[in-house]
Protein backbone atom coordinates (compact mmCIF):
# COMPACT_ATOMS: atom_id res chain seq x y z
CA UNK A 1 72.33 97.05 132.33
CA UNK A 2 72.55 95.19 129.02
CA UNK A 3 69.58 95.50 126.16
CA UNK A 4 68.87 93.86 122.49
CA UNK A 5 71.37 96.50 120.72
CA UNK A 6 73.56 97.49 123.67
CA UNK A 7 76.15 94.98 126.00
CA UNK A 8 77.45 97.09 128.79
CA UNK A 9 80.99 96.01 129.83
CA UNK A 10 83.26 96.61 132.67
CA UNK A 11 86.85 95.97 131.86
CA UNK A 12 90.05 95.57 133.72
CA UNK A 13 92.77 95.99 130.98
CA UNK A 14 96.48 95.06 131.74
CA UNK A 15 98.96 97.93 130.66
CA UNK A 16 102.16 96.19 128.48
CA UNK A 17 104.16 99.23 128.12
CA UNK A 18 105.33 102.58 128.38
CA UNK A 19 106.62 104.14 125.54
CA UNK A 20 107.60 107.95 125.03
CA UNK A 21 106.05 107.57 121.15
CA UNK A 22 103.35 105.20 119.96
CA UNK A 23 102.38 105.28 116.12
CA UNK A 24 99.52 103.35 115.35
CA UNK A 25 99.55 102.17 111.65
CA UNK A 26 103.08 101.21 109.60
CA UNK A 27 102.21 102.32 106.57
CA UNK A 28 104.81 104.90 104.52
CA UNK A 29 103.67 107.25 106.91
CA UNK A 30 104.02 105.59 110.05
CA UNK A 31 106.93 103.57 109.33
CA UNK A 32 108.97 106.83 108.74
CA UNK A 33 107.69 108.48 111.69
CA UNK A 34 108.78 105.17 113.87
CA UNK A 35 112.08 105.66 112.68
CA UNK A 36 112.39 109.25 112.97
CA UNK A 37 111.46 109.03 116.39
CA UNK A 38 113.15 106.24 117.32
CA UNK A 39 116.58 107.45 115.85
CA UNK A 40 116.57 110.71 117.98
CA UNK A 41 116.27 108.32 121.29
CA UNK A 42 112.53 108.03 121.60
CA UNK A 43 111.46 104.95 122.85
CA UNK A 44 108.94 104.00 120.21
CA UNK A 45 106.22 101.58 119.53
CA UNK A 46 104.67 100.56 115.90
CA UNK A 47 101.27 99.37 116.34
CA UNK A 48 100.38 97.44 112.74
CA UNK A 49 97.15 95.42 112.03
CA UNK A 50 99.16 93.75 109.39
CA UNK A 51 102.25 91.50 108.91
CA UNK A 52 104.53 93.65 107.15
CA UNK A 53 105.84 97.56 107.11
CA UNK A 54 104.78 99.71 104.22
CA UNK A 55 101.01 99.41 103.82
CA UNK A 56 99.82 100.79 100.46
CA UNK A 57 103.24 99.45 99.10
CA UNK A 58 103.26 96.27 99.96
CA UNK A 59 99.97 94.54 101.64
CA UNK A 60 98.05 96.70 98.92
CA UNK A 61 100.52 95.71 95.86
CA UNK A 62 100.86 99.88 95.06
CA UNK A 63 104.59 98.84 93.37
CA UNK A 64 105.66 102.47 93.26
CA UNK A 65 106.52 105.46 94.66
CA UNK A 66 104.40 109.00 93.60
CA UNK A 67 105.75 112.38 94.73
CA UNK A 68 109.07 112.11 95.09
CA UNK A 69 109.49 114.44 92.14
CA UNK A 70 107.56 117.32 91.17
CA UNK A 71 108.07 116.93 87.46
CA UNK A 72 111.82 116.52 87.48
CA UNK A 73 112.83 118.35 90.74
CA UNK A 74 112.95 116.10 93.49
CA UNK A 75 111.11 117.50 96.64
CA UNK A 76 111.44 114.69 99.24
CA UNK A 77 114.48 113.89 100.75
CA UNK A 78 115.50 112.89 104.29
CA UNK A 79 114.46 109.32 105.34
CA UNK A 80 111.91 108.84 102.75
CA UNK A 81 114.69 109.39 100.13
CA UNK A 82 117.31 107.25 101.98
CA UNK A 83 114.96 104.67 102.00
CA UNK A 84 114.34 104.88 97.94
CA UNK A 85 117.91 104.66 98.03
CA UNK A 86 117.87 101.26 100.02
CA UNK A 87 115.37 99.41 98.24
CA UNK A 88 117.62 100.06 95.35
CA UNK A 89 120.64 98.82 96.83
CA UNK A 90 118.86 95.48 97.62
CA UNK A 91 118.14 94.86 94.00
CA UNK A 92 114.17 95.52 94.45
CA UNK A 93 114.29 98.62 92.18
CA UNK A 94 116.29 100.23 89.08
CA UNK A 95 115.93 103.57 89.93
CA UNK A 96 113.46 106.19 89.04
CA UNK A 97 111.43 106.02 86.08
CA UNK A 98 109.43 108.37 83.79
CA UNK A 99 105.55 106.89 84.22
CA UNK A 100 102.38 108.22 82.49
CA UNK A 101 99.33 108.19 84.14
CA UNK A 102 95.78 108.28 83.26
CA UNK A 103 96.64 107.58 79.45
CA UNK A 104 94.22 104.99 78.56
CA UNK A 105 91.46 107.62 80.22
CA UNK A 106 92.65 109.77 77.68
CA UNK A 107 94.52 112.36 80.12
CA UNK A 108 97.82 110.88 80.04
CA UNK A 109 99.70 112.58 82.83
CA UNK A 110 103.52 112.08 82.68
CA UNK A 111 105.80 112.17 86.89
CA UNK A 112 108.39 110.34 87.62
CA UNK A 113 108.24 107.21 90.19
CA UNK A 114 109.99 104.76 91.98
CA UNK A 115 108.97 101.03 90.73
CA UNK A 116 109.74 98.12 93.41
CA UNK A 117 109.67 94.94 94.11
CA UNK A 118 107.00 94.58 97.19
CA UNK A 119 109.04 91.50 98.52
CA UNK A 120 112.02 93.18 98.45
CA UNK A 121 110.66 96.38 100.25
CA UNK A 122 109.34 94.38 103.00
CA UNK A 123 112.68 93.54 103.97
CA UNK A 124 114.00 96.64 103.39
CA UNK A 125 111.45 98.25 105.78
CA UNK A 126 112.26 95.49 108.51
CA UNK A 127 115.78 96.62 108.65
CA UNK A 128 115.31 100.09 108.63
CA UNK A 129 113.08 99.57 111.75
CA UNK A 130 114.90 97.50 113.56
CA UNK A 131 118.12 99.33 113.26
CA UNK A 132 116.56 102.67 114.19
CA UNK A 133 115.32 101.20 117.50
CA UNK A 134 112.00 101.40 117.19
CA UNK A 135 109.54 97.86 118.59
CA UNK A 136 106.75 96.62 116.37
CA UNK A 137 103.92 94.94 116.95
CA UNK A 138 102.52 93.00 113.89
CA UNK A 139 98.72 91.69 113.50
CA UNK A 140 97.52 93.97 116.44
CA UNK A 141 94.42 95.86 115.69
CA UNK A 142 94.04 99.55 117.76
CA UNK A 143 90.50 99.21 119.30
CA UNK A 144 90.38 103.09 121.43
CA UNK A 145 92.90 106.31 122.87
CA UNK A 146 93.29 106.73 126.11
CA UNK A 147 92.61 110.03 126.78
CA UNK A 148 93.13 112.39 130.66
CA UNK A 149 92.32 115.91 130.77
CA UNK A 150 92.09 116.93 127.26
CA UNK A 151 95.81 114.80 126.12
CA UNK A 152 96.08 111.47 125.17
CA UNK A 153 97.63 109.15 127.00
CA UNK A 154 98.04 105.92 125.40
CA UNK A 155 95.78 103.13 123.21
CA UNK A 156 94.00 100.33 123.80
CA UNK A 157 94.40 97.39 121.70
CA UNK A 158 93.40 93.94 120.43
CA UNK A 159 95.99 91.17 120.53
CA UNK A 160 95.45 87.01 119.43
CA UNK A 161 96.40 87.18 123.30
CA UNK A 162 93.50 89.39 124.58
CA UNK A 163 93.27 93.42 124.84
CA UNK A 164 95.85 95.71 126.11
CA UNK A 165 96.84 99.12 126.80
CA UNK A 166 99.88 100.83 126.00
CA UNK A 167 101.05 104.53 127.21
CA UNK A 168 103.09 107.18 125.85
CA UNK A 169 103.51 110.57 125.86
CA UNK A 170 103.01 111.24 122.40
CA UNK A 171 100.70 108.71 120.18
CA UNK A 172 101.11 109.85 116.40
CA UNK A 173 97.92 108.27 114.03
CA UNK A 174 98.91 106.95 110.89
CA UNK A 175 95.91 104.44 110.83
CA UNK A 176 94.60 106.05 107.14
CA UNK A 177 91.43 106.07 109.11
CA UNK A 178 91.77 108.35 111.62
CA UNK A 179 90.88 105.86 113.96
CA UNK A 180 93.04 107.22 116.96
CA UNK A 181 91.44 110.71 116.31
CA UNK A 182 87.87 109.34 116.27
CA UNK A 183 88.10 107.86 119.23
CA UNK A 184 89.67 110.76 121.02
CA UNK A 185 86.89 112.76 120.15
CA UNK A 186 88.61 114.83 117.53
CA UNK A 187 86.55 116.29 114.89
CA UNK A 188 86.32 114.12 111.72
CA UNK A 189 85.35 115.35 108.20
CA UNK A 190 84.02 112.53 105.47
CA UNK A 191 81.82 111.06 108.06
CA UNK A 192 78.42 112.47 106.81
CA UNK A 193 75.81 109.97 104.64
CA UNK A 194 76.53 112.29 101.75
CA UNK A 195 80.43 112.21 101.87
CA UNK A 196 80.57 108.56 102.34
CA UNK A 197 78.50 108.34 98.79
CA UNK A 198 81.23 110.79 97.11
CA UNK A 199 84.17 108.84 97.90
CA UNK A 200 86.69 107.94 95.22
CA UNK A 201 86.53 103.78 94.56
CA UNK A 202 88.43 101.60 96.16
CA UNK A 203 91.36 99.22 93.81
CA UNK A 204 92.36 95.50 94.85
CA UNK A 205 95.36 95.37 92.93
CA UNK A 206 96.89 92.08 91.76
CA UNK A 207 100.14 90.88 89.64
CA UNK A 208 100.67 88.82 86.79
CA UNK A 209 103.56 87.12 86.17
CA UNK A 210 104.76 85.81 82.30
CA UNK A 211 104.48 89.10 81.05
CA UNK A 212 106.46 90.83 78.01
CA UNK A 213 106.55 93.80 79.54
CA UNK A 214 108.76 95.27 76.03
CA UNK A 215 106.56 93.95 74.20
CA UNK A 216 103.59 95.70 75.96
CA UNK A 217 105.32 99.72 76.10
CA UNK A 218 105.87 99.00 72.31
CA UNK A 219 101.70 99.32 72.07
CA UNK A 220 100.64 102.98 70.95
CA UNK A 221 98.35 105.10 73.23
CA UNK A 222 95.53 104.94 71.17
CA UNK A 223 95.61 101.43 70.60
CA UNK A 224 95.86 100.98 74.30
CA UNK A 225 92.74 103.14 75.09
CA UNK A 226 90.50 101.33 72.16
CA UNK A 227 91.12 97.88 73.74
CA UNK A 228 90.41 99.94 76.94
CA UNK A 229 87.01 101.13 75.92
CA UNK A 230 86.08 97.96 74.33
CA UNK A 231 86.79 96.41 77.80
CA UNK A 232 84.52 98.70 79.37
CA UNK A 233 81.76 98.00 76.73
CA UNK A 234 81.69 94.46 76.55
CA UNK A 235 81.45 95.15 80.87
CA UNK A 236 84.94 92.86 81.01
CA UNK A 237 86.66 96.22 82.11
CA UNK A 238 85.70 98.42 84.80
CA UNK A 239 87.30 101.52 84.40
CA UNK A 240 89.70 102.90 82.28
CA UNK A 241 93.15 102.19 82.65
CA UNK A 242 95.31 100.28 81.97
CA UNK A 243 98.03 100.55 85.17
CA UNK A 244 100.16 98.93 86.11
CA UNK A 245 104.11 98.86 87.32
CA UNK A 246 106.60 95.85 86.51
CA UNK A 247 109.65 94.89 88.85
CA UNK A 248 113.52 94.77 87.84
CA UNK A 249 113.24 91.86 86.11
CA UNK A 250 110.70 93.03 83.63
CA UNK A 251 108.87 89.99 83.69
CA UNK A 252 105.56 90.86 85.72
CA UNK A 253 102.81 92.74 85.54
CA UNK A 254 101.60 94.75 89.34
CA UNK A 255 98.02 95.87 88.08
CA UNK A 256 95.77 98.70 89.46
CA UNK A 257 92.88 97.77 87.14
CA UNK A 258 89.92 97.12 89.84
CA UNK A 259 87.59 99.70 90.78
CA UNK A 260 85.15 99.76 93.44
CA UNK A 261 82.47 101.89 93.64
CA UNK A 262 79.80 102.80 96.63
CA UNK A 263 82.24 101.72 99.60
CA UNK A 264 82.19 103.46 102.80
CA UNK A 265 85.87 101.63 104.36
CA UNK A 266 84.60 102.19 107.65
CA UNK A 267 82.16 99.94 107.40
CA UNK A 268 83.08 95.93 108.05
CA UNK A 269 80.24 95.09 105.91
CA UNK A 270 81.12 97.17 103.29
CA UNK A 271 84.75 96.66 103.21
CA UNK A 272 83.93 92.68 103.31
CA UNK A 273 82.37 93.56 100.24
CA UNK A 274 84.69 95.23 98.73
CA UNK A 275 87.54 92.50 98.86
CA UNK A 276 85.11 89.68 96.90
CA UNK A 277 84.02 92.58 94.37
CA UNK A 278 87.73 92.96 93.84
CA UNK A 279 88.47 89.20 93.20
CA UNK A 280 85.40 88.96 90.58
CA UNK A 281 86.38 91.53 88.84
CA UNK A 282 90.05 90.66 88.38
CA UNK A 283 88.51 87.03 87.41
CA UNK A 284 87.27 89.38 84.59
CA UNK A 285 90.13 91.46 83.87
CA UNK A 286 92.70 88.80 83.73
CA UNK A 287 91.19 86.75 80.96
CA UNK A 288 90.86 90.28 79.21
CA UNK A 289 94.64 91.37 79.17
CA UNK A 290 95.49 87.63 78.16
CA UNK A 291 93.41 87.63 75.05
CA UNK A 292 93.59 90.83 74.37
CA UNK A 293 96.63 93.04 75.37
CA UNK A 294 99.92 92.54 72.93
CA UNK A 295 102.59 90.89 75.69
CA UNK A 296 100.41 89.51 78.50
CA UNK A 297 99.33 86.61 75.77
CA UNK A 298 101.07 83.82 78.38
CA UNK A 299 100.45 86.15 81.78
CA UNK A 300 99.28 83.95 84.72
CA UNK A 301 97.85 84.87 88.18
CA UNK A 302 100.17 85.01 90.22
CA UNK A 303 99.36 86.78 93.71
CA UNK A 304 95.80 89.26 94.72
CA UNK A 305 97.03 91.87 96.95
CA UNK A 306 96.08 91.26 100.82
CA UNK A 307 93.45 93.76 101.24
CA UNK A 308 91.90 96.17 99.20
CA UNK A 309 93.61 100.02 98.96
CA UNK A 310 91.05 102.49 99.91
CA UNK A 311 92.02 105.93 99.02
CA UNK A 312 89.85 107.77 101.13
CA UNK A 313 87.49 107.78 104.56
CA UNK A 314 87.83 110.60 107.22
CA UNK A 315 90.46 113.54 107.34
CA UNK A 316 90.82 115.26 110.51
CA UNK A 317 90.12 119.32 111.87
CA UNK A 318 93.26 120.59 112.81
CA UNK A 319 94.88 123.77 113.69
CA UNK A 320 94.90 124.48 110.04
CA UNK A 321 92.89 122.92 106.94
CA UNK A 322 95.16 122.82 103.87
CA UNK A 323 93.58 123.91 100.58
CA UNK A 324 93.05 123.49 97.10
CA UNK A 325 93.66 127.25 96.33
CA UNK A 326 96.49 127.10 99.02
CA UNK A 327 98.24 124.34 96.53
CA UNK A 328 97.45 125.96 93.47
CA UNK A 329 98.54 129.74 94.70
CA UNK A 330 101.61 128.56 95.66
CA UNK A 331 100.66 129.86 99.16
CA UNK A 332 103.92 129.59 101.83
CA UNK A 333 103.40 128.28 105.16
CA UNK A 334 105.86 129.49 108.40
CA UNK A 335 105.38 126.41 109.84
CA UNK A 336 105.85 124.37 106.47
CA UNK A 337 107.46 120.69 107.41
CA UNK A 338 106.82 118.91 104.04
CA UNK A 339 106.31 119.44 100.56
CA UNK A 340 104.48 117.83 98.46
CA UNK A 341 104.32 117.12 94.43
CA UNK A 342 100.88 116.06 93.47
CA UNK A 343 99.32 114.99 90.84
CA UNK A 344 95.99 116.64 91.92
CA UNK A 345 94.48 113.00 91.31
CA UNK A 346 90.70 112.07 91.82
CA UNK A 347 88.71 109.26 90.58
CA UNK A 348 85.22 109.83 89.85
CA UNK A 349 83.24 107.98 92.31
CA UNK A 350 80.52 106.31 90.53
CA UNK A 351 82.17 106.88 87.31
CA UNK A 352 85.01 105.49 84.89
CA UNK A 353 87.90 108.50 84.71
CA UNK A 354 90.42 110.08 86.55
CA UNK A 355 91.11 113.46 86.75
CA UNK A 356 94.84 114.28 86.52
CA UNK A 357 96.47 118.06 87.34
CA UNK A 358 99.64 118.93 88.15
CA UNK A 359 100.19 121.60 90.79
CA UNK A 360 101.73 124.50 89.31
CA UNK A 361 105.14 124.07 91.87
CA UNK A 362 105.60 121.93 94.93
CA UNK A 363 103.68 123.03 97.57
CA UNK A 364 104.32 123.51 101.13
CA UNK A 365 102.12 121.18 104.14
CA UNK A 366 102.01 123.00 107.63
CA UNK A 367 102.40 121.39 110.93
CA UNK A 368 98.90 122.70 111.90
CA UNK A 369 97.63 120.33 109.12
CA UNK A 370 99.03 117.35 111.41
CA UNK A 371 97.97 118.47 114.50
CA UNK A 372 94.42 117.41 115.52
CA UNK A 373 92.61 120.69 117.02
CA UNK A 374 91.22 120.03 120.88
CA UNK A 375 93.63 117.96 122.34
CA UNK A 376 97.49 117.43 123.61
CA UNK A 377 99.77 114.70 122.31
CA UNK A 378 98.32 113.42 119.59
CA UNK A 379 99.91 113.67 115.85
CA UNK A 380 98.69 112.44 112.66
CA UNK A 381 100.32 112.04 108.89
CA UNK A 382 99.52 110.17 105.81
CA UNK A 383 96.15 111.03 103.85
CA UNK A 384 93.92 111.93 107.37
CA UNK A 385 95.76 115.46 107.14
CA UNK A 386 93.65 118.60 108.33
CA UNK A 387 92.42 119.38 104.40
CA UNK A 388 89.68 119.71 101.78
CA UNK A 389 88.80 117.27 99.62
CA UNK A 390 90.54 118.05 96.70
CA UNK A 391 93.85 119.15 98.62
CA UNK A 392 93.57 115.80 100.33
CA UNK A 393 93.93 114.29 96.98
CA UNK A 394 97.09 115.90 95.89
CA UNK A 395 98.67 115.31 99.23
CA UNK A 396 97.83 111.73 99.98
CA UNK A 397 100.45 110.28 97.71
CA UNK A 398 103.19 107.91 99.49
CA UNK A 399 106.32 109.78 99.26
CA UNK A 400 104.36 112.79 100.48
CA UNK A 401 102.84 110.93 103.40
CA UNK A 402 106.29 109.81 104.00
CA UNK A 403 107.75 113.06 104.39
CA UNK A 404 104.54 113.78 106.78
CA UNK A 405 105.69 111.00 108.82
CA UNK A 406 109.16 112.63 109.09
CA UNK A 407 108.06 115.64 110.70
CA UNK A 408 105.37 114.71 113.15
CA UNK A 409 107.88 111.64 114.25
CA UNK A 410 110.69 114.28 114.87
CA UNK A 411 108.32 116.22 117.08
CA UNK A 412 107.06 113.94 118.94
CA UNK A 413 110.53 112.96 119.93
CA UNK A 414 111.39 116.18 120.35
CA UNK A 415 108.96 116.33 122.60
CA UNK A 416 108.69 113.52 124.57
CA UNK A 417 112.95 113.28 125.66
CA UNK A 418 112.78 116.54 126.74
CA UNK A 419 108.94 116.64 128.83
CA UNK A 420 106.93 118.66 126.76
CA UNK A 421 103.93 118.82 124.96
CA UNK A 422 104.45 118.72 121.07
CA UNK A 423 102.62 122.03 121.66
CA UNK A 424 105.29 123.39 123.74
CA UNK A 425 107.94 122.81 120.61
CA UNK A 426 108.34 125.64 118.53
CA UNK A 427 108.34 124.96 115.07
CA UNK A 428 111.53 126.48 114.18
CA UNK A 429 113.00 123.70 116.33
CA UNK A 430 111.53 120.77 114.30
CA UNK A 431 112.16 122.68 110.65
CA UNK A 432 115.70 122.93 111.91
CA UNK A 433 116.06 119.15 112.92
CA UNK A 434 114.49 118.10 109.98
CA UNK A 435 117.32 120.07 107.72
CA UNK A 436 119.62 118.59 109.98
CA UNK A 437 118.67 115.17 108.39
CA UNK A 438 118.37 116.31 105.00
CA UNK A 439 114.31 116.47 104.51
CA UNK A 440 112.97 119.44 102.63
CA UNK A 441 109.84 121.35 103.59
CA UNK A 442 110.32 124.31 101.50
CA UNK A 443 109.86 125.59 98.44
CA UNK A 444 112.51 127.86 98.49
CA UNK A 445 115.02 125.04 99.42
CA UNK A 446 114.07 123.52 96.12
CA UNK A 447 114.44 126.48 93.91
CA UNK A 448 117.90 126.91 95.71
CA UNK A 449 118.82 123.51 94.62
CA UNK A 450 118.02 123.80 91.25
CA UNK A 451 120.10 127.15 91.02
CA UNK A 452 122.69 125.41 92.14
């Protein structure tokens, strides 16, 4: 029976496929864990509400890689790294590049990234998929889990052709949202009134082409951060930076300038919102860095990423709830299948700054942080991890989340060819797998590297 806020529906959904691994989202995450399951014979299904691999990267314009390096010691490797390597060989990067951070908020924070080309990655990405086997489904929205018995089972989704279901034996989340866990019932953290109101701002980041890019890095840091503050005064600006990444050519401008404040992302209303609060206030930056910023005296408009880049909603429970003290004690993890670099980065929420720390040494993520407490066969990666706040944002960077998706996509393949649970695998299997291809999820493999 149907009311004035309720419609009661009985549905007969058609099932269109049965896969061993589904991973809903193709983000950095997800698109690594799609390949890493793929390529050890999983059959494996991307689920992607967009029209291109990469997420952050490329629908959000976020033109670089963070956390590859923890200040010059690289501490990703595996298929995150090969792929840094094959954007590069397509032309849509120069390599790795020394990149401060934070310095017209006056806490310049020097790492070392990987600029790209977003076009360019997009292919990249495609190929990568394809060859390691794994099927994609573009512009498909995940609407609920399927769930028997305490394991998941499968999704249910929303096609231009109607809903459908999909099984597998192993569905890994890489939504950003959580939104597979949610709806299996898992435990959620970031949900409450008050922790929607403390979340960091949301950026819709846009590029400019016609830039003098030179011309611009000739510009001393405190002259950058007075035109900065006299941005914000005159309200043109509306925090400060002053970010933002060029491709090879040296000729554009990929700016993370925006800032939007009071968003809860889970909310259509609110995330409507924050999309036309983006576009008016790049309508005010852009006339800003013309008339005011040495090299972008000619810039032009050229392209408003295609949704805004939220940097934070719900992070899971799981078996374990990664730290800030665990990061900054340097604490080691037996089951340790990533490691990541920071910075410790979070943006005040109703505020203007950023505050910028670097971990002390790269610090080890456990698989209990990507495995969702109270239920079988589900796996998550990306920034939804099992952690606090402020370990959430040291760990939610892309070549981090990347390295995530490694190790959750190897053991759900693991798991999955041979009938078990991902449960059932013992963690010195995956960690032994994952060295196999290269990835590094220890600290001590690092500091034996750099001995070497």
């Amino acid at each position: 029976m149907a009311d004035d806020t309720h419609i009661e529906e009985h549905l007969s959904t058609p099932i269109a496929g049965h896969y061993d691994v589904i991973v809903v989202g193709g983000g950095a995450s997800g698109t690594v864990a799609a390949m890493a399951a793929a390529r050890l014979g999983a059959r494996t299904l991307v689920i992607e509400r967009g029209g291109c691999f990469g997420g952050a990267a490329t629908a959000n314009l976020v033109a670089q890689w963070v956390a590859f390096f923890h200040d010059e010691t690289r501490v990703v490797g595996g298929i995150p790294f090969e792929l840094a390597e094959r954007v590069q060989a397509a032309g849509g990067s120069d390599g790795f590049h020394r990149y401060v951070m934070g310095e017209a908020a006056g806490t310049p924070f020097g790492l070392r990234v990987l600029p790209f080309n977003p076009e360019t990655l997009k292919v990249v990405l495609d190929d990568a998929v394809k060859q390691s086997g794994a099927e994609v489904l573009f512009h498909v929205g995940f609407s609920r889990a399927l769930t028997n018995d305490g394991r998941i089972t499968g999704v249910i989704v929303e096609t231009v052709g109607g809903r459908k279901a999909y099984t597998a034996g192993t569905v890994i989340d890489a939504s950003g949202d959580a939104a597979v866990c949610a709806s299996a019932g898992v435990e959620c953290h970031g949900e409450a009134v008050d922790a929607r109101a403390e979340r960091q701002p949301c950026t819709l980041s846009f590029r400019l082409s016609n830039v003098d890019v030179a011309r611009f890095k000739a510009v001393p840091s405190a002259e950058r951060r007075r035109l900065v503050l006299g941005g914000l005064e005159r309200g043109e600006l509306f925090w400060q930076s002053l970010s933002f990444v060029s491709t090879p050519a040296g000729t554009d401008a990929i700016c993370l300038m925006s800032r939007i404040t009071g968003i809860d992302a889970l909310s259509e209303r609110d995330a409507s919102r924050a999309e036309q609060e983006g576009r008016r206030q790049i309508a005010s930056i852009v006339p800003f860095l013309v008339r005011e910023i040495p090299g972008f005296e000619n810039a032009v408009l050229a392209d408003i990423a295609e949704r805004v880049g939220v940097r934070e909603t719900r992070r899971i429970q799981g078996r374990y709830t990664l730290t800030e003290e665990d990061i900054m004690t340097e604490r080691s993890f037996e089951d340790s299948v990533a490691l990541g670099a920071g910075p410790m980065d979070r943006h005040e929420p109703d505020g203007t700054g950023i505050t910028l720390y670097a971990p002390p040494s790269p610090f080890e993520i456990p698989l209990g942080a990507l495995v969702p407490a109270g239920i079988e066969g589900l796996l998550v990666c990306g920034r939804t991890l099992s952690s606090t706040r402020e370990a959430m944002a040291g760990a939610r960077h892309m070549a981090t989340s990347m390295a995530m998706g490694e190790a959750v996509g190897t053991l759900a393949a693991m798991a999955t060819t041979t009938n078990r649970l991902p449960s059932a695998v013992k963690v010195a299997e995956v960690q032994s797998r994952l060295s196999q291809g290269k990835a590094l999820f220890r600290r001590s493999q690092v500091e034996t590297a750099i001995a070497a």
